[in-house]
N, C-alpha and C. Protein backbone atom coordinates (compact mmCIF):
# COMPACT_ATOMS: atom_id res chain seq x y z
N UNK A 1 185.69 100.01 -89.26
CA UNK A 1 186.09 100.36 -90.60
C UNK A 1 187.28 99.51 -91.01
N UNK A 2 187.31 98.85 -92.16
CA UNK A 2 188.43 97.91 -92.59
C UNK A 2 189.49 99.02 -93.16
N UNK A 3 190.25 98.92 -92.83
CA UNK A 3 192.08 99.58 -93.86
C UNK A 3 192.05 98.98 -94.65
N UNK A 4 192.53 99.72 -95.24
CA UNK A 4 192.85 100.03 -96.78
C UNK A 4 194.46 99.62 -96.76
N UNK A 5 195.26 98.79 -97.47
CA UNK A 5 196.57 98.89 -97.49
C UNK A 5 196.87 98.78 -98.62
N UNK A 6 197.57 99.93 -99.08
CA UNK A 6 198.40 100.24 -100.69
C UNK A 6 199.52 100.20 -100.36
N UNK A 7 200.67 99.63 -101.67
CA UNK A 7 201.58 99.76 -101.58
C UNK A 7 201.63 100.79 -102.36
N UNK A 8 202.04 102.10 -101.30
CA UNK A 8 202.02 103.44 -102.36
C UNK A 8 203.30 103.69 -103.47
N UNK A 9 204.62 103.13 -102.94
CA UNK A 9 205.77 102.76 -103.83
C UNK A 9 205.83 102.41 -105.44
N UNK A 10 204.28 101.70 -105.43
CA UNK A 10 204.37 100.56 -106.69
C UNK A 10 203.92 101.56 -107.75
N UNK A 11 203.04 102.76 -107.10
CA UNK A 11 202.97 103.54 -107.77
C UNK A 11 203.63 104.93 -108.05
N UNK A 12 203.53 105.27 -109.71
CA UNK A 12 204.18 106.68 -109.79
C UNK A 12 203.64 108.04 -109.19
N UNK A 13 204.17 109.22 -109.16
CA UNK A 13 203.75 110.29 -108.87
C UNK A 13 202.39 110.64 -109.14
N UNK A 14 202.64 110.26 -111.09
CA UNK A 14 201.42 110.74 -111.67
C UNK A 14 200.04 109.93 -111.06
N UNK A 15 200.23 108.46 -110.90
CA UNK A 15 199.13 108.05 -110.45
C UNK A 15 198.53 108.04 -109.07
N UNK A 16 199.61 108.21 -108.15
CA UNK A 16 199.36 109.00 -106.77
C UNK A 16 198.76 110.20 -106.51
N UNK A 17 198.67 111.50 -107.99
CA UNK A 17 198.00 112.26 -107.96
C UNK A 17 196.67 111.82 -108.41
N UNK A 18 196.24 111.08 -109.21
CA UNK A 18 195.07 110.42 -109.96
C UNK A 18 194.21 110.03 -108.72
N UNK A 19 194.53 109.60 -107.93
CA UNK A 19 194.31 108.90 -106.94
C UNK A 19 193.79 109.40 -106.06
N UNK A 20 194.44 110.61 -105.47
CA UNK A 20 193.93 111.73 -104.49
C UNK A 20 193.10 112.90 -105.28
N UNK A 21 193.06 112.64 -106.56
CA UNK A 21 191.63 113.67 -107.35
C UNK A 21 190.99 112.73 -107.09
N UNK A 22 190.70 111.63 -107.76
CA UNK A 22 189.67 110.78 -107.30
C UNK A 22 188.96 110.37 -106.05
N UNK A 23 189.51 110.65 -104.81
CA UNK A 23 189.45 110.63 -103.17
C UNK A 23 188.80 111.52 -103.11
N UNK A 24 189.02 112.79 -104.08
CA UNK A 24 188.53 114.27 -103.44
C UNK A 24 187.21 114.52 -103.80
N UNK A 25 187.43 113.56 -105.53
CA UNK A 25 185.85 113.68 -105.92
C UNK A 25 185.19 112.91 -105.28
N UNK A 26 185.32 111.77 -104.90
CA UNK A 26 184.54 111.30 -104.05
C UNK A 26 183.60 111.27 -103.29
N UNK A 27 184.99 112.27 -102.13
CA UNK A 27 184.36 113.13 -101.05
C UNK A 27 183.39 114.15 -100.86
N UNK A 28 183.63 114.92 -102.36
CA UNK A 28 182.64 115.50 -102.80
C UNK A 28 181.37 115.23 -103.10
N UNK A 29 181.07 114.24 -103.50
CA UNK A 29 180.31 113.90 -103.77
C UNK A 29 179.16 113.61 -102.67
N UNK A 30 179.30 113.06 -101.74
CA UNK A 30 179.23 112.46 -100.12
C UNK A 30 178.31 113.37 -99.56
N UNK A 31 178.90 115.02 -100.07
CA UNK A 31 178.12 115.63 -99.22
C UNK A 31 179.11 117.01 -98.52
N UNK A 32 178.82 117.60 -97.68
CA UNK A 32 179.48 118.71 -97.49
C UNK A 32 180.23 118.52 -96.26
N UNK A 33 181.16 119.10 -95.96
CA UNK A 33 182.00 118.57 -94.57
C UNK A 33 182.70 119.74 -94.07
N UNK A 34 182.89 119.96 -92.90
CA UNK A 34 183.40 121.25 -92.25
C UNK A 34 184.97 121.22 -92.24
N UNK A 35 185.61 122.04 -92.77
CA UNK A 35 187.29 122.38 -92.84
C UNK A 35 187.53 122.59 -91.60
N UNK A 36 188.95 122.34 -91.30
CA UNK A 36 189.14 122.42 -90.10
C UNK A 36 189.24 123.96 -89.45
N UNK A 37 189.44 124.81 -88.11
CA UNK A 37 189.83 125.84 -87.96
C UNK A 37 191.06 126.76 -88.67
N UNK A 38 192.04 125.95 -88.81
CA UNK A 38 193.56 125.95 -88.81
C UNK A 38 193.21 126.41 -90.71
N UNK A 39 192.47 126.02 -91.14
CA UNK A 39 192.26 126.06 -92.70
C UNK A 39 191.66 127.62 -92.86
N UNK A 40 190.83 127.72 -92.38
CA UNK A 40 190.14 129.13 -92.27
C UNK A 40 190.86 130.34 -92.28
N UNK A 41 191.99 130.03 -90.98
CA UNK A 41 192.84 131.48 -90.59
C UNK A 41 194.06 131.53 -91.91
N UNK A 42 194.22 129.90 -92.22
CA UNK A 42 195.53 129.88 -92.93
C UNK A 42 195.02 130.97 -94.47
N UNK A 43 193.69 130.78 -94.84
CA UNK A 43 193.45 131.38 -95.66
C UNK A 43 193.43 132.67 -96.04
N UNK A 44 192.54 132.92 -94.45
CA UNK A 44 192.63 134.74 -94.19
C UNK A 44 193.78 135.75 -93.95
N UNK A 45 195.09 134.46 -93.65
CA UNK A 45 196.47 134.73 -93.53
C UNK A 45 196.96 135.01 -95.50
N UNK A 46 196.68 134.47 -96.18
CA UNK A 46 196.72 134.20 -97.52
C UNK A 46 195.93 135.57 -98.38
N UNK A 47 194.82 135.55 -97.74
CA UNK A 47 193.84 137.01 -98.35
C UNK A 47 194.45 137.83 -98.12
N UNK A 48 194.90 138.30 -96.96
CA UNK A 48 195.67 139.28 -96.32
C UNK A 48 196.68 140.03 -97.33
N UNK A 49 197.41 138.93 -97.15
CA UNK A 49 198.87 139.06 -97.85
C UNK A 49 198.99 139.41 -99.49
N UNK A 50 197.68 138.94 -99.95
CA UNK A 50 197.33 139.16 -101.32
C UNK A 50 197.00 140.44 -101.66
N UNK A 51 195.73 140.79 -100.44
CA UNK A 51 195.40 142.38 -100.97
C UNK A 51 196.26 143.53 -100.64
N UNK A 52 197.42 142.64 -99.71
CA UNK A 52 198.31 143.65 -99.83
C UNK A 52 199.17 143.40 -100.96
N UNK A 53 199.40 143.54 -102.09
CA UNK A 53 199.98 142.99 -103.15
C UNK A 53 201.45 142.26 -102.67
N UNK A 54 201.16 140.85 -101.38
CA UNK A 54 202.82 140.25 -101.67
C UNK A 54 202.36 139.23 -102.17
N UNK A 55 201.74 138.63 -102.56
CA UNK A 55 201.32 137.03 -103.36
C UNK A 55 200.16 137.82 -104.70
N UNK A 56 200.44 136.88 -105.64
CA UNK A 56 200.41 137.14 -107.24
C UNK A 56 199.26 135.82 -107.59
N UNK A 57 198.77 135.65 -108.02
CA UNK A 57 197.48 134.70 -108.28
C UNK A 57 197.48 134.68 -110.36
N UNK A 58 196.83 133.70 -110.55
CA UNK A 58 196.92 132.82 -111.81
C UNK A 58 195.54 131.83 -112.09
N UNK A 59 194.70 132.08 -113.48
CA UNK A 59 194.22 131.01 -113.64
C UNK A 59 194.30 129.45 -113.03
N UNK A 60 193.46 128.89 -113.50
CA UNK A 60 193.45 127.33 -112.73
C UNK A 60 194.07 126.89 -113.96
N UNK A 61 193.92 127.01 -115.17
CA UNK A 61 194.40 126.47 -116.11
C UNK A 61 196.36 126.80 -115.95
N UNK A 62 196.37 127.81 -116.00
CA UNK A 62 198.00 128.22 -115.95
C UNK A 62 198.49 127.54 -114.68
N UNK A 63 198.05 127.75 -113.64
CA UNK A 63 198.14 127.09 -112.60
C UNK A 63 197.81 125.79 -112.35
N UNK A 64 197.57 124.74 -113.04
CA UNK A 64 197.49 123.30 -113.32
C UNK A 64 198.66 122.79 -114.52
N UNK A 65 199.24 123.55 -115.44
CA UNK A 65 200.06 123.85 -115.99
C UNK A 65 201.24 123.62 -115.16
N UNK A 66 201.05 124.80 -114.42
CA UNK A 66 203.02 124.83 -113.86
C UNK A 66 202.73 123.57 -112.83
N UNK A 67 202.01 123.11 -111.85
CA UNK A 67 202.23 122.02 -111.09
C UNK A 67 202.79 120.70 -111.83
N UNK A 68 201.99 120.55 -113.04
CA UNK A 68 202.01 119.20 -113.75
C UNK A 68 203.39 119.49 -114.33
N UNK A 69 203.76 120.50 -114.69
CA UNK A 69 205.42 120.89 -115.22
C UNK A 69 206.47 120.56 -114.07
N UNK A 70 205.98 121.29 -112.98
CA UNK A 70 206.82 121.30 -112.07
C UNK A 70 207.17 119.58 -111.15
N UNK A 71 205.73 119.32 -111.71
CA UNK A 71 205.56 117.75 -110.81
C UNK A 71 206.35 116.22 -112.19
N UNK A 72 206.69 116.81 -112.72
CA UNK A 72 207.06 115.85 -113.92
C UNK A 72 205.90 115.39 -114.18
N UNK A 73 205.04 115.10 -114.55
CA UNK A 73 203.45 114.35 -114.87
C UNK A 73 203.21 114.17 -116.23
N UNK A 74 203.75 115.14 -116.96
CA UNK A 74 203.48 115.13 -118.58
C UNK A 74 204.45 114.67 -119.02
């Protein structure tokens, strides 16, 4: 497999995120692929904690919102 070498520097935040949506769609695209173990529990660690009401959940829209706020992007 040949590397890939970016100078990731040259680019901004915003397009470093552009970049890794685009990787993801990609990947998606490809076909289906198994998450690792460590992803699974981290989640069920996450469900957990939710249905016990300590974590609070949000649209994707509101929640694409505050990242891009929070990430300077806009």
């Amino acid at each position: 497999m040949k590397t890939i070498d970016l100078n990731l520097s040259d680019y901004t935040l915003a397009q470093k995120l552009q970049l890794l949506e685009t990787l993801w769609d990609d990947i998606a695209r490809e076909g289906s692929f198994d998450s690792p173990e460590w992803h699974g529990a981290g989640l069920k660690d996450r469900q957990k904690a939710y249905d016990a009401n300590k974590l609070t959940s949000s649209d994707w829209q509101q929640a694409r919102k505050r990242i891009k706020k929070n990430l300077a992007c806009e």
